[in-house]
N, C-alpha and C. Protein backbone atom coordinates (compact mmCIF):
# COMPACT_ATOMS: atom_id res chain seq x y z
N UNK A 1 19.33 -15.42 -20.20
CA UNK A 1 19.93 -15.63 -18.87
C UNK A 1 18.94 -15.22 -17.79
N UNK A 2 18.37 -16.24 -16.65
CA UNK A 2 18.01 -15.57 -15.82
C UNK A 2 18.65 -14.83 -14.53
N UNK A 3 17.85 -13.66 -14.69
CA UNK A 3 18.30 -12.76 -13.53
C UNK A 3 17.73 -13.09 -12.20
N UNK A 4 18.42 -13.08 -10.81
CA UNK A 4 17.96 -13.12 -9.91
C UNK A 4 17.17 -12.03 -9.23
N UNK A 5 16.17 -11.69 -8.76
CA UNK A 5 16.08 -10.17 -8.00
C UNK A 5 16.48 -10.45 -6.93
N UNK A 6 16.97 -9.68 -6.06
CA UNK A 6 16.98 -9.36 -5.01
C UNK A 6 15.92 -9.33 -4.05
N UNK A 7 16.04 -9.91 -2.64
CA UNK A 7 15.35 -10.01 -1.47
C UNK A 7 14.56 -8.79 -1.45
N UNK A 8 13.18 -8.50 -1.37
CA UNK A 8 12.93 -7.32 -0.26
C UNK A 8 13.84 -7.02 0.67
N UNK A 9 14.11 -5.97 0.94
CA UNK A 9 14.38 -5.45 2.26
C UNK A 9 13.59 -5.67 3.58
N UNK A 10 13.80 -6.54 4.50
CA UNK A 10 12.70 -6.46 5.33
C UNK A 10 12.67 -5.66 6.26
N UNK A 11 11.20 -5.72 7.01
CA UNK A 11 10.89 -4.83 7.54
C UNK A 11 11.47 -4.84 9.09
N UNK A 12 12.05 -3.88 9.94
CA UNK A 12 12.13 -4.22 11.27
C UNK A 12 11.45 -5.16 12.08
N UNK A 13 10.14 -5.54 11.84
CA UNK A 13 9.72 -6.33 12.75
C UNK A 13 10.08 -7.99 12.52
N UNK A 14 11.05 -8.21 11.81
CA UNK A 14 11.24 -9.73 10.92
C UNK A 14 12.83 -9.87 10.59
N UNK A 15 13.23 -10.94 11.38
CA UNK A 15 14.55 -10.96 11.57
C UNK A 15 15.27 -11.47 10.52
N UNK A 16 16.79 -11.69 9.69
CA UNK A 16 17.19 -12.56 8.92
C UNK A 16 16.63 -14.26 9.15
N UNK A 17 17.32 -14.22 10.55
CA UNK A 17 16.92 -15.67 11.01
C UNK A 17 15.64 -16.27 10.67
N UNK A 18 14.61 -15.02 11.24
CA UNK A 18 13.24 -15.16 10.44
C UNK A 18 13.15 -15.56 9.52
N UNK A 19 13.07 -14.99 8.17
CA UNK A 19 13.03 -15.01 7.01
C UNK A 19 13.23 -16.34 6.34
N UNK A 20 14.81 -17.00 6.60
CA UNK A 20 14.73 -18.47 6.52
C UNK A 20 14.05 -19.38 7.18
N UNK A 21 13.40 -19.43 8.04
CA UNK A 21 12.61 -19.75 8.66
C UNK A 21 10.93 -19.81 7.83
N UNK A 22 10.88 -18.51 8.02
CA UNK A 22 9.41 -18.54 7.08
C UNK A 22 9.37 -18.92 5.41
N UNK A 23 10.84 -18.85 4.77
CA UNK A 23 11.00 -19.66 3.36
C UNK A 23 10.90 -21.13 3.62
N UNK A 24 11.37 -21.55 4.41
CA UNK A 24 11.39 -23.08 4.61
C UNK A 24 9.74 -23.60 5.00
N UNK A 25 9.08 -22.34 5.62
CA UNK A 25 7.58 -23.10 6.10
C UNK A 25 7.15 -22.94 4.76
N UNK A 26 7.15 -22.01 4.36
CA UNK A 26 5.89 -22.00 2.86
C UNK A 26 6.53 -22.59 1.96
N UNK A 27 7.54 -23.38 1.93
CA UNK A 27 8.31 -24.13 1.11
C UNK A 27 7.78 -25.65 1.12
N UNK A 28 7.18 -25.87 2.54
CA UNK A 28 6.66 -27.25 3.29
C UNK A 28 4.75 -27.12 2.55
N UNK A 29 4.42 -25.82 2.94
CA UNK A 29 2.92 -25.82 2.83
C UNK A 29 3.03 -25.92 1.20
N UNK A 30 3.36 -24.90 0.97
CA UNK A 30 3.06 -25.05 -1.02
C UNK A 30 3.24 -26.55 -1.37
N UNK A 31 4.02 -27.35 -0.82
CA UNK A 31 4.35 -28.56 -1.54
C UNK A 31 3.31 -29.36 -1.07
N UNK A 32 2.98 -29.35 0.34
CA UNK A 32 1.51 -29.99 0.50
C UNK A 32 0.23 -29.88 0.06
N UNK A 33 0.20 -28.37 -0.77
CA UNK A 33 -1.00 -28.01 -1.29
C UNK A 33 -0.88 -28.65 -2.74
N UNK A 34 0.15 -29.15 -3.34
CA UNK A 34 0.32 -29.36 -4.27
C UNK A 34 1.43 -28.90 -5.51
N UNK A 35 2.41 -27.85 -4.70
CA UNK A 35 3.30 -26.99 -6.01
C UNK A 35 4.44 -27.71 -6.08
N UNK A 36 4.83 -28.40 -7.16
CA UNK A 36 6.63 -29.04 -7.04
C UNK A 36 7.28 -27.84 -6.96
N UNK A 37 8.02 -27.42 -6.60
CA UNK A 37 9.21 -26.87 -6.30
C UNK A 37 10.47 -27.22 -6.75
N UNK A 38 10.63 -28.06 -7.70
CA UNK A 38 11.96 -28.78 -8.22
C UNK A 38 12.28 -28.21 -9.52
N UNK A 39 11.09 -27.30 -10.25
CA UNK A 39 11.26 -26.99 -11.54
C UNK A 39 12.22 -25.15 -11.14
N UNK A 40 12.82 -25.11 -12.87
CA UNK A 40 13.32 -23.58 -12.90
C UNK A 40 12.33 -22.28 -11.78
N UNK A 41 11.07 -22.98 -12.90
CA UNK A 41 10.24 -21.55 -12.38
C UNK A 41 9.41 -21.62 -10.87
N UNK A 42 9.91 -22.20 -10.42
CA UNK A 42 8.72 -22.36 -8.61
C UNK A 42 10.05 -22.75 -7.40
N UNK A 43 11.30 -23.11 -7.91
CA UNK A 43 12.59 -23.31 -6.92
C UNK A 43 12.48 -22.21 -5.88
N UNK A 44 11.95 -21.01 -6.85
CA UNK A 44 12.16 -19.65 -6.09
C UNK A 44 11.00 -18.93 -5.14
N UNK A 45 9.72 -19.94 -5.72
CA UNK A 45 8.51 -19.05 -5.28
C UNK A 45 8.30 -19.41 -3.64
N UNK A 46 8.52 -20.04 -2.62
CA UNK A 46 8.52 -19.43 -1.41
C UNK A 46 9.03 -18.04 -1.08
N UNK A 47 10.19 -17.66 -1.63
CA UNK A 47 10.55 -16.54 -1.24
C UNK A 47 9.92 -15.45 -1.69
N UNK A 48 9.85 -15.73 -3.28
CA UNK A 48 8.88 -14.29 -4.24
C UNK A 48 7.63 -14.15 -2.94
N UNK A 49 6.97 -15.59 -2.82
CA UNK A 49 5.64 -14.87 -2.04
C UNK A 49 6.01 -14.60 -0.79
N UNK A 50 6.77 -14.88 -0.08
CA UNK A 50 7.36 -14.15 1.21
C UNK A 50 7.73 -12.35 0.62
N UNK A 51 8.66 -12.61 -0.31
CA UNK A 51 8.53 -10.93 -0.67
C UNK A 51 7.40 -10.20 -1.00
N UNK A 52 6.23 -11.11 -1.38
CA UNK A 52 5.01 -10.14 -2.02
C UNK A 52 4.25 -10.16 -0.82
N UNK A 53 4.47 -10.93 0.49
CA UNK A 53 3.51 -10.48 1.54
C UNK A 53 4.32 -9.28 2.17
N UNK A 54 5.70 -9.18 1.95
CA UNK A 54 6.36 -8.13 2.78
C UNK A 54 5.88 -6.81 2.67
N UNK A 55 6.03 -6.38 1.06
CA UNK A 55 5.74 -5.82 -0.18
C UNK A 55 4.23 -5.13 0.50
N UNK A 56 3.16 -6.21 0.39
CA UNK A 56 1.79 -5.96 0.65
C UNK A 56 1.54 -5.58 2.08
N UNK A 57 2.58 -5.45 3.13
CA UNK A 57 1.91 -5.38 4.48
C UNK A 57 2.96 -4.13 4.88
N UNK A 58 3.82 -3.04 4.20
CA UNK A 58 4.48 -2.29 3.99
C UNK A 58 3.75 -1.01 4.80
N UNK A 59 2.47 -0.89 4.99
CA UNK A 59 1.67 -0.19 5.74
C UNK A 59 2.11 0.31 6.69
N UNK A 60 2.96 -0.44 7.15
CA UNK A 60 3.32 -0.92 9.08
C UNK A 60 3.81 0.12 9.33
N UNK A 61 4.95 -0.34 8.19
CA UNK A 61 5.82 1.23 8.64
C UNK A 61 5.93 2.37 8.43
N UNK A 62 6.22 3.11 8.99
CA UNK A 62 6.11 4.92 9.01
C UNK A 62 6.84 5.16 7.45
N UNK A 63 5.81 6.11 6.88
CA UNK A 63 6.15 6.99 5.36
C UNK A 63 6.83 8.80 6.14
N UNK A 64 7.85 8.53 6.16
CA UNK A 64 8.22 10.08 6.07
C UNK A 64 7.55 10.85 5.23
N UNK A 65 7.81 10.78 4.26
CA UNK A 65 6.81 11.42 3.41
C UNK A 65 5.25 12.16 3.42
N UNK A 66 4.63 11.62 4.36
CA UNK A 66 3.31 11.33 4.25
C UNK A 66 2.79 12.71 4.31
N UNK A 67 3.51 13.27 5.16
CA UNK A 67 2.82 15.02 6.01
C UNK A 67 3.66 15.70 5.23
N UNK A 68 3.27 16.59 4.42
CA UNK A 68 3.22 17.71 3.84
C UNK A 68 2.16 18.82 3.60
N UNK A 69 2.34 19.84 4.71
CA UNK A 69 1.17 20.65 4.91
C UNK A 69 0.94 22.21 3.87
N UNK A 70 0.19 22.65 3.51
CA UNK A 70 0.21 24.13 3.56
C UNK A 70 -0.75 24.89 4.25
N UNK A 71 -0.88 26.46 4.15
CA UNK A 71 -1.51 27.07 4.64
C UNK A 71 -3.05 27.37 3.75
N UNK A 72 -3.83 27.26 4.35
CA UNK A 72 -5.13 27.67 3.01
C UNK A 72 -5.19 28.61 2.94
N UNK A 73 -5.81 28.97 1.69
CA UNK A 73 -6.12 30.56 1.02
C UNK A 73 -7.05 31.19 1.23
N UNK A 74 -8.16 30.39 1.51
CA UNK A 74 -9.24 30.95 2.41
C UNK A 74 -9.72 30.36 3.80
N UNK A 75 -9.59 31.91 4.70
CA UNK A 75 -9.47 31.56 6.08
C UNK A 75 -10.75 30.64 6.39
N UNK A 76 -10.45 30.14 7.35
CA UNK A 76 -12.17 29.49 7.77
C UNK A 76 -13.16 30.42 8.20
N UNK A 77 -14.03 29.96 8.10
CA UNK A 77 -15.77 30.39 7.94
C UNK A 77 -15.79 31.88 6.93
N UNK A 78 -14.84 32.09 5.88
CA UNK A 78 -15.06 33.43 5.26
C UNK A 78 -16.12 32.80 4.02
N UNK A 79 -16.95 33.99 4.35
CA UNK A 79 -18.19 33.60 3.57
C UNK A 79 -19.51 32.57 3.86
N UNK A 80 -18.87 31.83 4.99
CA UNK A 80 -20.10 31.07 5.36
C UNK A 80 -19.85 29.93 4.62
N UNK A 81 -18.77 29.37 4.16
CA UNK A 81 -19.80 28.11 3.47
C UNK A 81 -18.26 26.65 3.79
N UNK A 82 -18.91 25.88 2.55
CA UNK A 82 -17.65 24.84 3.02
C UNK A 82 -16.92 24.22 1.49
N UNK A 83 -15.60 24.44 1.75
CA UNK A 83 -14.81 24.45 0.54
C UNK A 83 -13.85 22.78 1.17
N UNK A 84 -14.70 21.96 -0.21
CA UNK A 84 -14.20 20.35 -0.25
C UNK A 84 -13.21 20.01 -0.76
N UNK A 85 -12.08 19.49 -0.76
CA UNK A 85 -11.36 18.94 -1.39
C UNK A 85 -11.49 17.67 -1.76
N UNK A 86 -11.35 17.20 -3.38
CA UNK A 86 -11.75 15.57 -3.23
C UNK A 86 -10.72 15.30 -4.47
N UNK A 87 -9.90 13.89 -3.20
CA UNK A 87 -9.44 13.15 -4.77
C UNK A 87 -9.23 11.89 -5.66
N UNK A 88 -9.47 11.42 -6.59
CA UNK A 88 -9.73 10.07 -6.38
C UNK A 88 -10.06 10.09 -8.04
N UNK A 89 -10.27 9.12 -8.67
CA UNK A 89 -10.14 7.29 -7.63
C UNK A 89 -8.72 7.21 -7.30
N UNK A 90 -8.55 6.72 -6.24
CA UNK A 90 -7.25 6.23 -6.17
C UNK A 90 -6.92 4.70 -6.28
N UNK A 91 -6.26 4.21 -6.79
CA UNK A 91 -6.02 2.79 -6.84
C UNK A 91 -5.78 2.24 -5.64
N UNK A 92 -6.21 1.21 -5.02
CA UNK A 92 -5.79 0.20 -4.00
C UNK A 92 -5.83 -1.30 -3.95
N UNK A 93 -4.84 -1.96 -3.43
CA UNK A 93 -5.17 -3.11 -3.22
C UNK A 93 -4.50 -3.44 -1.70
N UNK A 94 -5.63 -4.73 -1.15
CA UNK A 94 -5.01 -5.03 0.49
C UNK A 94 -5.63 -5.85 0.69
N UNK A 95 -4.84 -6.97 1.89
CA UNK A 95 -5.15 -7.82 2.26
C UNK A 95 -6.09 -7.73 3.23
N UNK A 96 -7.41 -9.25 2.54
CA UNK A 96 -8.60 -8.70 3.64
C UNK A 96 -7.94 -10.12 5.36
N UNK A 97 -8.42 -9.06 6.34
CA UNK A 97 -7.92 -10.47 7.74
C UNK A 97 -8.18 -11.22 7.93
N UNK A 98 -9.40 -11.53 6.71
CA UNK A 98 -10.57 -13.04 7.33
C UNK A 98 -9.52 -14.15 6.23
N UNK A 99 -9.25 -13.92 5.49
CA UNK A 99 -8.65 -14.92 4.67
C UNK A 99 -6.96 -14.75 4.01
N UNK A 100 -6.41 -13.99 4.15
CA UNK A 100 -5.50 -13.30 4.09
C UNK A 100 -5.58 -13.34 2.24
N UNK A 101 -6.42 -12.57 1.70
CA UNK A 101 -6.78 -13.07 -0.06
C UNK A 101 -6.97 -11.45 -0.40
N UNK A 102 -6.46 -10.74 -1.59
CA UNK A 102 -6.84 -9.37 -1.14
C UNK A 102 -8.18 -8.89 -2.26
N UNK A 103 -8.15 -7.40 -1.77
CA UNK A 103 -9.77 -7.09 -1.95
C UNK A 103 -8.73 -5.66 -2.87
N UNK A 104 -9.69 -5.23 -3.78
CA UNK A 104 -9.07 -4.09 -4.62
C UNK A 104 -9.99 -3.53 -5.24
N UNK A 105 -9.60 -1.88 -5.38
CA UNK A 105 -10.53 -1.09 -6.28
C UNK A 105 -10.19 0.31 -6.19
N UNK A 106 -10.98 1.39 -5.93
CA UNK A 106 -10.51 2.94 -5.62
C UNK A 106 -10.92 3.33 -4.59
N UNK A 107 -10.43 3.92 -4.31
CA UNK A 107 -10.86 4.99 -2.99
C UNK A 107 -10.67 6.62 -3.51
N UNK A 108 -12.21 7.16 -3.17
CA UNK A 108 -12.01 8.69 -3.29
C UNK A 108 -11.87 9.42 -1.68
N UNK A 109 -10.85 10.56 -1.39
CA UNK A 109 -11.20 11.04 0.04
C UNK A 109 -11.05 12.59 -0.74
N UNK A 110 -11.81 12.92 0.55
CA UNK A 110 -12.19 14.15 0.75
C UNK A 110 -12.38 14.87 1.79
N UNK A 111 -11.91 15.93 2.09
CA UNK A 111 -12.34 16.72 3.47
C UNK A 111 -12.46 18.41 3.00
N UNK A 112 -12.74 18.98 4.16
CA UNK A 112 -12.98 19.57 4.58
C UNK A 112 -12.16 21.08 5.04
N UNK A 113 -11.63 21.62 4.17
CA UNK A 113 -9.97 22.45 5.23
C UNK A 113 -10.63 23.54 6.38
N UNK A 114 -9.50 23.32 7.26
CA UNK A 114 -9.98 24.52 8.42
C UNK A 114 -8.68 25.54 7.99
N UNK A 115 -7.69 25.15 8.68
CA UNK A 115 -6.54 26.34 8.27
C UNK A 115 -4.90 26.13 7.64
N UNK A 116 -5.01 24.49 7.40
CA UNK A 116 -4.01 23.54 6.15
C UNK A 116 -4.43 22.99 4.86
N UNK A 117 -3.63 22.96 4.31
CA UNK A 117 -4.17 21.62 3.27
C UNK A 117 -2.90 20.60 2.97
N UNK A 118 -3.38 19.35 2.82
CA UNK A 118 -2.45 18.54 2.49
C UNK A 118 -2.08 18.43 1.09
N UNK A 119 -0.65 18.24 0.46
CA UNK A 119 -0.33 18.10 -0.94
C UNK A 119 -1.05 16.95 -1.31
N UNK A 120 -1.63 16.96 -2.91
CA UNK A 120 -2.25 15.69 -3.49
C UNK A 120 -1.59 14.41 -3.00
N UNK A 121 -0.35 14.84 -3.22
CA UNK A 121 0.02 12.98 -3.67
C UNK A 121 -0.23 12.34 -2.26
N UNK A 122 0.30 13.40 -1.15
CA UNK A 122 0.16 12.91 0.12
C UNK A 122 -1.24 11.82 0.39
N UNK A 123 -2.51 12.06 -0.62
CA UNK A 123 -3.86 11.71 -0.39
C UNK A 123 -3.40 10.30 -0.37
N UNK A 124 -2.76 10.31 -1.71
CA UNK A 124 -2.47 8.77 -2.21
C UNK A 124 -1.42 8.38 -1.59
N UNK A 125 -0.29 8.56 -0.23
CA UNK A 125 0.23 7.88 0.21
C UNK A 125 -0.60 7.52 1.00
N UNK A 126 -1.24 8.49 1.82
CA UNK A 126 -2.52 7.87 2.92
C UNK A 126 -3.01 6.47 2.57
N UNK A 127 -3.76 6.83 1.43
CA UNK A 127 -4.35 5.55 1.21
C UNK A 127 -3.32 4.12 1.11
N UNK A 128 -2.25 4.23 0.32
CA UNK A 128 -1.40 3.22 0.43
C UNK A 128 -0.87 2.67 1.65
N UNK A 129 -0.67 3.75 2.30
CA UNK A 129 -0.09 3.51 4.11
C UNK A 129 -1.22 2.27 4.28
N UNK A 130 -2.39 2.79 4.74
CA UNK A 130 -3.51 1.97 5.21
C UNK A 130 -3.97 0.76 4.54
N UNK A 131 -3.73 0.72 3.04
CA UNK A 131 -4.32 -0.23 2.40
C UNK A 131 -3.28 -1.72 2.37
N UNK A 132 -1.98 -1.10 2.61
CA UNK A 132 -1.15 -2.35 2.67
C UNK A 132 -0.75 -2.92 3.99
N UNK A 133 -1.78 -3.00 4.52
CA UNK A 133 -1.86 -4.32 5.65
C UNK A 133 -2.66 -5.09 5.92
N UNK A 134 -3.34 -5.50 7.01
CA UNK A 134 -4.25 -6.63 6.77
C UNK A 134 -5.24 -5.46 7.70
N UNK A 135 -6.70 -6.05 6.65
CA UNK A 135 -7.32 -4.87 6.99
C UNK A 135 -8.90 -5.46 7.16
N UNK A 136 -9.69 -4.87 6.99
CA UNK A 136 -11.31 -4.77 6.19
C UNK A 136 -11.65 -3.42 5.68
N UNK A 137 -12.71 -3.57 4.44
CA UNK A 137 -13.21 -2.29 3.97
C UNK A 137 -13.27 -0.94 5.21
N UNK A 138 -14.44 -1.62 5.47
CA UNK A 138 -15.12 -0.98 6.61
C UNK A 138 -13.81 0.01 7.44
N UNK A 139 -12.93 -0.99 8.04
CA UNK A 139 -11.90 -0.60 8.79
C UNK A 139 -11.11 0.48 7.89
N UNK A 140 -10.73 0.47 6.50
CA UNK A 140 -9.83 1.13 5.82
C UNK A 140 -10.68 2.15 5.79
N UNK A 141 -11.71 2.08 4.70
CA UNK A 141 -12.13 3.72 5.21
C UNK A 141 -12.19 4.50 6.69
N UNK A 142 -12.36 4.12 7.67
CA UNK A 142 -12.33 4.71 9.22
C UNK A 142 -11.19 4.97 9.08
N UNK A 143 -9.72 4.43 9.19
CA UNK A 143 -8.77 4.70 9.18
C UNK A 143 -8.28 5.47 8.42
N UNK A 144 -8.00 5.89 7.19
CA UNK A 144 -8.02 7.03 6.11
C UNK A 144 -8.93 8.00 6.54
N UNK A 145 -9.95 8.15 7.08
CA UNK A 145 -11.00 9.21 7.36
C UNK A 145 -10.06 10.23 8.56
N UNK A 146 -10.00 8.84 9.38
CA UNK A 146 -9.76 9.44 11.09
C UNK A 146 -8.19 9.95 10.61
N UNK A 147 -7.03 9.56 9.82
CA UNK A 147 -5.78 9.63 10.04
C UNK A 147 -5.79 11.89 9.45
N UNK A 148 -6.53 11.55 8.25
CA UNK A 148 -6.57 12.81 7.30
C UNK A 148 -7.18 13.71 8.06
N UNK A 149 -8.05 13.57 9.07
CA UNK A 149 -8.40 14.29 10.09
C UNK A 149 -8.00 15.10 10.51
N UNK A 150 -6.57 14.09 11.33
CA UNK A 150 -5.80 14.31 12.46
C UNK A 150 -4.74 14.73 11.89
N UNK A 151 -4.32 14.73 10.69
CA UNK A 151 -3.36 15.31 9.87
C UNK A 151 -3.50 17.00 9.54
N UNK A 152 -4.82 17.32 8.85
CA UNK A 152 -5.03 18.82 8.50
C UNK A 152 -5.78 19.49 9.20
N UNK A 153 -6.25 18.91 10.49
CA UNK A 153 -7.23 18.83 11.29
C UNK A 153 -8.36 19.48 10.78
N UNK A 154 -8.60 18.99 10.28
CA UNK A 154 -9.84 18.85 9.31
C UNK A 154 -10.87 19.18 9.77
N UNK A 155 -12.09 20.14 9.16
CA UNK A 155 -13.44 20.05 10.02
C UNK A 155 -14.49 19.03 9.60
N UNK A 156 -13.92 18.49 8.57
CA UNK A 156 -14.80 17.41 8.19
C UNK A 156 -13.75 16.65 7.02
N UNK A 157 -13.79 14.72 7.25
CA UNK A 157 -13.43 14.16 5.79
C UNK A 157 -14.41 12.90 5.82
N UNK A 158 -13.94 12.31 4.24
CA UNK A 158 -14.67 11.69 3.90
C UNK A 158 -14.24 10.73 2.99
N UNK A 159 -14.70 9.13 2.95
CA UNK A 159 -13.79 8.32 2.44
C UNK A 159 -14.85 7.80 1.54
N UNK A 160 -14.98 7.33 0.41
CA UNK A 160 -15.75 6.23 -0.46
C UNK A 160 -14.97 5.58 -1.13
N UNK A 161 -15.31 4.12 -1.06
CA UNK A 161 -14.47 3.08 -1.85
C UNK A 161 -15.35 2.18 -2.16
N UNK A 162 -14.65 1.75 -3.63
CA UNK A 162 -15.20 0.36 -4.08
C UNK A 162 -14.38 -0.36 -4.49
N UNK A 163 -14.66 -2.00 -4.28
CA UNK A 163 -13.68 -2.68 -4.19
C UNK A 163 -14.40 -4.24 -4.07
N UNK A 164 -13.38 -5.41 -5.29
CA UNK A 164 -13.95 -6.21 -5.53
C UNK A 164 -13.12 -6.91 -4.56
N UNK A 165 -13.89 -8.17 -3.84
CA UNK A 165 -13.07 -9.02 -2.93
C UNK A 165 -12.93 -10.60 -3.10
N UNK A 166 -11.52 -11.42 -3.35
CA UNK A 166 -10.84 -12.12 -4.14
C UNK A 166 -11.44 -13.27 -3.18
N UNK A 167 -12.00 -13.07 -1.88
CA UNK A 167 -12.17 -14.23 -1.05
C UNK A 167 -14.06 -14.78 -1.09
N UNK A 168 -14.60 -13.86 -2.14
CA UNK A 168 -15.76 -13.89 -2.44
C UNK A 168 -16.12 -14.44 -3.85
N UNK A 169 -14.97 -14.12 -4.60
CA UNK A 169 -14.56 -14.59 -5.84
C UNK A 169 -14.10 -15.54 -6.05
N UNK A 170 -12.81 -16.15 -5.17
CA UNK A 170 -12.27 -17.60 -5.44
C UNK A 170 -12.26 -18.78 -4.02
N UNK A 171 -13.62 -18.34 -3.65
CA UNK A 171 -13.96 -19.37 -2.43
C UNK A 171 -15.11 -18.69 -2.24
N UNK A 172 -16.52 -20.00 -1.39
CA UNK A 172 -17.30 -19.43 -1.20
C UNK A 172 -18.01 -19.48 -1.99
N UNK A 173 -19.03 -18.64 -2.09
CA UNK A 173 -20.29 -18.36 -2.97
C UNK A 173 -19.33 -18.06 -4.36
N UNK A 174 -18.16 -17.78 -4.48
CA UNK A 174 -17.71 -17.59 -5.93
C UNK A 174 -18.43 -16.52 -6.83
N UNK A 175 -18.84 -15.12 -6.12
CA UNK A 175 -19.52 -14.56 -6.51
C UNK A 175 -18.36 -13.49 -7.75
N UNK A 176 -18.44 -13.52 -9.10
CA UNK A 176 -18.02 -12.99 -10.22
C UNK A 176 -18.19 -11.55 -10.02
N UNK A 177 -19.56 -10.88 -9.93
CA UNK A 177 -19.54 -10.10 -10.61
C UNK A 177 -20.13 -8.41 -9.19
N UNK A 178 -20.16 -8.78 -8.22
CA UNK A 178 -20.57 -8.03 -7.11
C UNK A 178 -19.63 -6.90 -6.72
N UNK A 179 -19.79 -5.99 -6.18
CA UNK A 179 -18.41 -4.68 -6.05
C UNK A 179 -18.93 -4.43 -4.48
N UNK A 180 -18.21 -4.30 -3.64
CA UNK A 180 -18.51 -3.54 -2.54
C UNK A 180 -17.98 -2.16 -2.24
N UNK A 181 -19.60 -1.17 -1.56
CA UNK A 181 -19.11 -0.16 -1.87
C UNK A 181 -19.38 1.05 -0.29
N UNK A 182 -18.73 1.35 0.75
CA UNK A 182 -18.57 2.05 1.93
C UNK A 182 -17.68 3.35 2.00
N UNK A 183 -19.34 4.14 2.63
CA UNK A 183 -19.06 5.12 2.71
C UNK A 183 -18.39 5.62 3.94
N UNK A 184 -17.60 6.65 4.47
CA UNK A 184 -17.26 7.33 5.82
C UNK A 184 -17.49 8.40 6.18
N UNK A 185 -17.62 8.83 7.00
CA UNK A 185 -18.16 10.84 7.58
C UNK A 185 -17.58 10.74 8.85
N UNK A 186 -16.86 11.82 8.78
CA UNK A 186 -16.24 12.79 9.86
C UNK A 186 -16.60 14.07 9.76
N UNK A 187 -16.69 14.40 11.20
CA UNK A 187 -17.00 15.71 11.47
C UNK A 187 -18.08 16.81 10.10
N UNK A 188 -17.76 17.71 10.09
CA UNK A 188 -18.82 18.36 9.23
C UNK A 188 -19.54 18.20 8.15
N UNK A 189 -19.07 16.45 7.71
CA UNK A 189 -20.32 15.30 6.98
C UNK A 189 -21.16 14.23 7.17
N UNK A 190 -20.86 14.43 9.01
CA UNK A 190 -22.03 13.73 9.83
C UNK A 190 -23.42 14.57 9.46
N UNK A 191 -22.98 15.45 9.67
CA UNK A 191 -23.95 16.91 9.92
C UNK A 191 -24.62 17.60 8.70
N UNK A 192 -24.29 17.04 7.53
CA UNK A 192 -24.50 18.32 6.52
C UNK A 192 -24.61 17.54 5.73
N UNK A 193 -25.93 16.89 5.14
CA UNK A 193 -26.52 16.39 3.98
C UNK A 193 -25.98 16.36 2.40
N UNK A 194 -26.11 17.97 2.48
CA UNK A 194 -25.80 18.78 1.40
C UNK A 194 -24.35 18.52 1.65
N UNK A 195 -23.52 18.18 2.17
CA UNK A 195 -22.01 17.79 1.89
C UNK A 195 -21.80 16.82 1.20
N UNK A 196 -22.51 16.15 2.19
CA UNK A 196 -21.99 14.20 1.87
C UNK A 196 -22.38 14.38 0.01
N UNK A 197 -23.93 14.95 -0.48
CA UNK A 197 -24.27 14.35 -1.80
C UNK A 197 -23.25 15.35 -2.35
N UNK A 198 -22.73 16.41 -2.27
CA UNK A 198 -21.69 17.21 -2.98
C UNK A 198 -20.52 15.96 -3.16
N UNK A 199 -19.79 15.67 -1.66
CA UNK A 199 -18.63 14.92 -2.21
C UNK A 199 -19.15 13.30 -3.24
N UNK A 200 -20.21 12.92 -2.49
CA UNK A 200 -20.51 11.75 -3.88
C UNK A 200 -20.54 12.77 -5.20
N UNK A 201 -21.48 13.19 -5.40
CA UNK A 201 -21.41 14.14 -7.06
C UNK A 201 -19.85 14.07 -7.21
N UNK A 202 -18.96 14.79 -6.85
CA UNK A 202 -17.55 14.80 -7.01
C UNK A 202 -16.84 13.77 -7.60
N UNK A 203 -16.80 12.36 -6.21
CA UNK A 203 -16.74 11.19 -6.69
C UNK A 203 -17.37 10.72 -8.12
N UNK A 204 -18.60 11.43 -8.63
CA UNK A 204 -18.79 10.39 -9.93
C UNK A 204 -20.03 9.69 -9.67
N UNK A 205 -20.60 9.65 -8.18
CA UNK A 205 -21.12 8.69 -8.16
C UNK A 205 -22.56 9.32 -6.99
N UNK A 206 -22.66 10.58 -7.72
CA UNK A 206 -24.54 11.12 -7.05
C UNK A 206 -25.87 10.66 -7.22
């Protein structure tokens, strides 16, 4: 028997009215690109991919969740030196803006504590927040860098990701086998050599 799923929930910015609206357009385009739509298994797929762009651009909206602080155990500057936090890989995938086709791989972050620290998992909502909208590399790490910042106020973070991109792969040069890989520095890993190659070593990747 098949089961139906259920609609996404959509997001505030996208009305019911909407919704039928945008099933009926990608209902028009898929069939011009070529998909019948008359069989069991594709009757349904305007909507599935209306739900999997919803799904994928989920970013938008605010994670309660996200901020969960503590206090650190060691005060700042005791001892002189700089105590990193790094965690990763983290899984991601997101849509890149030039083609709306997505790009995927890990992201490690890392910072810096002054007088908080953020809970792990929180790392990995960060990254999910940011990664599920329409984005670029470049842009996602800045954004994860600058947000984790402004979150533990950080004296320094730091983002590295790699990540294969689907619009390089299935259009285009059709390039198979290439990874792209961008680094980020904030605050006290602009400055400090000996940081940045610490958090790569960390990452895996000195």
């Amino acid at each position: 028997m098949h089961t139906v799923k259920p609609p996404a929930p959509l997001p505030a910015r996208i009305t019911p009215e909407q919704r039928g609206r945008f099933e009926r357009q990608l209902a028009e385009l898929l069939a011009a690109l070529g998909l019948p739509l008359d069989s069991p298994g594709t009757e349904g797929t305007p909507a599935r991919l209306l739900d999997a762009w919803i799904d994928a651009t989920s970013g938008y909206e605010p994670d309660p969740k996200l901020v969960t602080l503590f206090p650190a155990e060691r005060r700042e500057g005791a001892g002189g030196g700089h105590d990193q936090i790094v965690e990763g890989p983290i899984a991601f995938t997101a849509l890149c803006e030039h083609h709306a086709l997505p790009f995927l791989g890990n992201v490690w972050v890392g910072y810096v504590a002054s007088g908080q620290l953020i809970g792990l998992s929180k790392l990995t909502r960060l990254v999910r927040c940011h990664s599920r909208r329409f984005t670029m590399q470049e842009r996602l790490g800045a954004d994860i860098a600058a947000t984790l910042a402004t979150i533990v106020r950080a004296r320094g973070s730091a983002v590295y990701i790699e990540a294969t991109h689907l619009c390089t792969r299935m259009r285009g040069v059709r390039e198979t086998d290439a990874a792209t890989r961008t680094a980020t520095w904030r605050g006290a890993y602009e400055d400090d050599a000996r940081l940045r190659r610490e958090f790569m070593g960390l990452c895996g990747r000195g």
